[in-house]
Protein backbone atom coordinates (compact mmCIF):
# COMPACT_ATOMS: atom_id res chain seq x y z
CA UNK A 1 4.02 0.61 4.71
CA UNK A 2 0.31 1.47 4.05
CA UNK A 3 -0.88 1.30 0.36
CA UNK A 4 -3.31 2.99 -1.04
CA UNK A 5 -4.81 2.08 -4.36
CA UNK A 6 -6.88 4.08 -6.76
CA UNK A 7 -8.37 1.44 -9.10
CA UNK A 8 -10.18 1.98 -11.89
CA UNK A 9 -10.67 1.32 -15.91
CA UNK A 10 -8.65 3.18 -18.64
CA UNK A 11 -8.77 6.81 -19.03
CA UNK A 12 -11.12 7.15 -16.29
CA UNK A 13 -9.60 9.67 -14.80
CA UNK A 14 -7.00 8.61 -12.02
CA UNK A 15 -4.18 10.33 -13.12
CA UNK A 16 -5.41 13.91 -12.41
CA UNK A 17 -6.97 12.46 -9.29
CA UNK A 18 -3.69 11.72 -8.23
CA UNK A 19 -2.85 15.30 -9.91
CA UNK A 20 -5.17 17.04 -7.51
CA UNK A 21 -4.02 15.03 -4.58
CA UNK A 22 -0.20 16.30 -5.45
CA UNK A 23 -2.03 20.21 -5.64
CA UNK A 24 -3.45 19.27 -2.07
CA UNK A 25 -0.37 17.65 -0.24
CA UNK A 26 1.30 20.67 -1.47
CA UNK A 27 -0.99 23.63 -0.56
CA UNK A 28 -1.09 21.79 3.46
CA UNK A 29 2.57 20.73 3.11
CA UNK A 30 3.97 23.90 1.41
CA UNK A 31 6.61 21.74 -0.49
CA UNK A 32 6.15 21.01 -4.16
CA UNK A 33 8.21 17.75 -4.65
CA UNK A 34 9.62 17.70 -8.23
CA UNK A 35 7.23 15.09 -10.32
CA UNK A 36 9.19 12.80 -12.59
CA UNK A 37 7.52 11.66 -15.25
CA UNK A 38 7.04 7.54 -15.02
CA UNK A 39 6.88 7.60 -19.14
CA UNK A 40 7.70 10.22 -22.07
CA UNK A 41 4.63 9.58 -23.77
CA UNK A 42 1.97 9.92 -20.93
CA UNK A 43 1.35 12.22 -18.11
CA UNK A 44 1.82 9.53 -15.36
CA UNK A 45 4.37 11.02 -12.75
CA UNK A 46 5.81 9.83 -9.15
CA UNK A 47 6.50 11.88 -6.43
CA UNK A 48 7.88 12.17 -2.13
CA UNK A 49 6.20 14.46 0.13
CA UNK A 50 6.63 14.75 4.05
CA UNK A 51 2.85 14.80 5.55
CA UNK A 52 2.48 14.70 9.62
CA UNK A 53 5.85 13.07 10.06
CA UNK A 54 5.34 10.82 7.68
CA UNK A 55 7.02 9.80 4.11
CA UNK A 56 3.71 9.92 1.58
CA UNK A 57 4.95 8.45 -2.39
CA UNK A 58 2.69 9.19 -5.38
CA UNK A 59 2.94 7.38 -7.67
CA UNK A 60 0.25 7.49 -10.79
CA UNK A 61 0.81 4.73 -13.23
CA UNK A 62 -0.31 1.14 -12.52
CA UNK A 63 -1.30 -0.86 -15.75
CA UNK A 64 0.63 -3.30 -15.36
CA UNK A 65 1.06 -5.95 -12.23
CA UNK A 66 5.06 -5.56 -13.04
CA UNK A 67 4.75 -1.84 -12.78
CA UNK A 68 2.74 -2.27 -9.38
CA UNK A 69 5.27 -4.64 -8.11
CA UNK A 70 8.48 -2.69 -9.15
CA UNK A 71 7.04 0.72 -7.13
CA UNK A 72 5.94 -1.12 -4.19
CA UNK A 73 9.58 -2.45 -4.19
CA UNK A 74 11.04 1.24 -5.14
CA UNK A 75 9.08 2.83 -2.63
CA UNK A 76 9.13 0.32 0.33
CA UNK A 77 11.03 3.32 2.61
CA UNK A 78 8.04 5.28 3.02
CA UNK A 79 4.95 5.16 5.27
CA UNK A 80 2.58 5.60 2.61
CA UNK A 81 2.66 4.93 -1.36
CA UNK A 82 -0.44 5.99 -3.33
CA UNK A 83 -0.70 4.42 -6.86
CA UNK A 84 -3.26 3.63 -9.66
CA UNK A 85 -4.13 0.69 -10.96
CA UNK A 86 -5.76 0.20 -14.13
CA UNK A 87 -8.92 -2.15 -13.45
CA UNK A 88 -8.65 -3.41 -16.91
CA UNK A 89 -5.63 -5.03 -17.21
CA UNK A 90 -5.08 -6.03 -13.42
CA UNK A 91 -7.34 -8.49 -11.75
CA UNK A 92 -8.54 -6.48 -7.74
CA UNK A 93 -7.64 -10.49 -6.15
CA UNK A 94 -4.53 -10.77 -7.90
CA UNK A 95 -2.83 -7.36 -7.11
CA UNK A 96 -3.91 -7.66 -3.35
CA UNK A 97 -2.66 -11.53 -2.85
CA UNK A 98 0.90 -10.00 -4.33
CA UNK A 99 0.96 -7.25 -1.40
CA UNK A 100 -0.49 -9.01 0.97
CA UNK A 101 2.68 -8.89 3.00
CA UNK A 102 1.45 -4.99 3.60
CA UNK A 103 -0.96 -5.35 5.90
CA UNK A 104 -2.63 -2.13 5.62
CA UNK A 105 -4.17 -1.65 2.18
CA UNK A 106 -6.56 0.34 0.82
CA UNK A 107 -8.57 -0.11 -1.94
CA UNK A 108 -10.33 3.00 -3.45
CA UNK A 109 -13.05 2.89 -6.81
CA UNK A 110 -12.68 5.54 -8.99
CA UNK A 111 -15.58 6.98 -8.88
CA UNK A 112 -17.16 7.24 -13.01
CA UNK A 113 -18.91 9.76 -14.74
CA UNK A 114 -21.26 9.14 -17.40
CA UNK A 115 -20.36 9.80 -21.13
CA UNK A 116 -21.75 12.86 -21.43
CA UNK A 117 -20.49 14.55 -18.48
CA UNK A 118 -18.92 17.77 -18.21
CA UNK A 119 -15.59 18.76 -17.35
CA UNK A 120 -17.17 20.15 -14.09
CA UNK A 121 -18.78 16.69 -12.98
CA UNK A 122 -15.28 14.83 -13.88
CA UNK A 123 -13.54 17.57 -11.60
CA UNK A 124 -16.09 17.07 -8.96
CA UNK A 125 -15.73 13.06 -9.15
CA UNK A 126 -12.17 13.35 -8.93
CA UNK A 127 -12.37 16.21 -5.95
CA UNK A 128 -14.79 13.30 -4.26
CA UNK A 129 -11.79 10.38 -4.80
CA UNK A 130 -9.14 13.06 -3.74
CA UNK A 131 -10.66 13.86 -0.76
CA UNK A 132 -11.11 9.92 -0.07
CA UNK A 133 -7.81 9.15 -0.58
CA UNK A 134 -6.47 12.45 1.57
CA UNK A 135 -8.42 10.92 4.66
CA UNK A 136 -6.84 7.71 4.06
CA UNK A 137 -3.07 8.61 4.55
């Protein structure tokens, strides 16, 4: 299995990255998996699509090293699990040493606005790490 991480701080925005790569995977897959929500209280959501013969999870939430562990262990059938992790709680060294038995990771930086960005520069930052993490599968 190949894993692809989105890392970043709090609210930084890689949840609707991960929303926009779901849009994407279904406008060139035609299927619209059904989401289920991770949490009630959050917007974090997992998800199976079929991509080029290949089984591609999504899976948003990562702020904890137990959460990270318990999807990599729930989604160990597919070719490719995409998942946040949230920079602030998680140490980059730690999380990789834990999956180091897959050898194909990828790390990805959520790419930051500044405070006083608009809505269009967050949508074009998280376009940007979309399309990063698209090429990557």
């Amino acid at each position: 299995m190949k894993i692809i991480f989105l890392s970043g701080k709090s609210k930084c925005g890689k949840t609707p990255t991960l929303e926009m790569l779901y849009n994407k995977l279904s406008d060139v897959t035609g299927q619209k998996p059904k989401k289920i929500d991770i949490f009630d209280d959050n917007k974090d959501f997992c998800c199976v699509f079929n991509y080029k013969k290949k089984k591609v999870a999504v899976f948003s939430s990562g702020d904890t090293l137990s959460i990270i562990i318990e999807a990599v262990f729930l989604y160990s059938y597919v070719d490719c699990l995409i998942m946040a992790f949230n920079s602030d709680s998680i140490r980059k060294d730690e999380l990789l040493k834990k999956v180091s038995v897959y050898k194909h990771n990828k790390h990805i930086e959520k790419t930051v606005c500044k405070k006083n960005a608009t809505q269009k520069d967050k949508d074009n930052a998280n376009s940007k790490d979309c399309n990063k993490i698209f090429k990557a599968i």
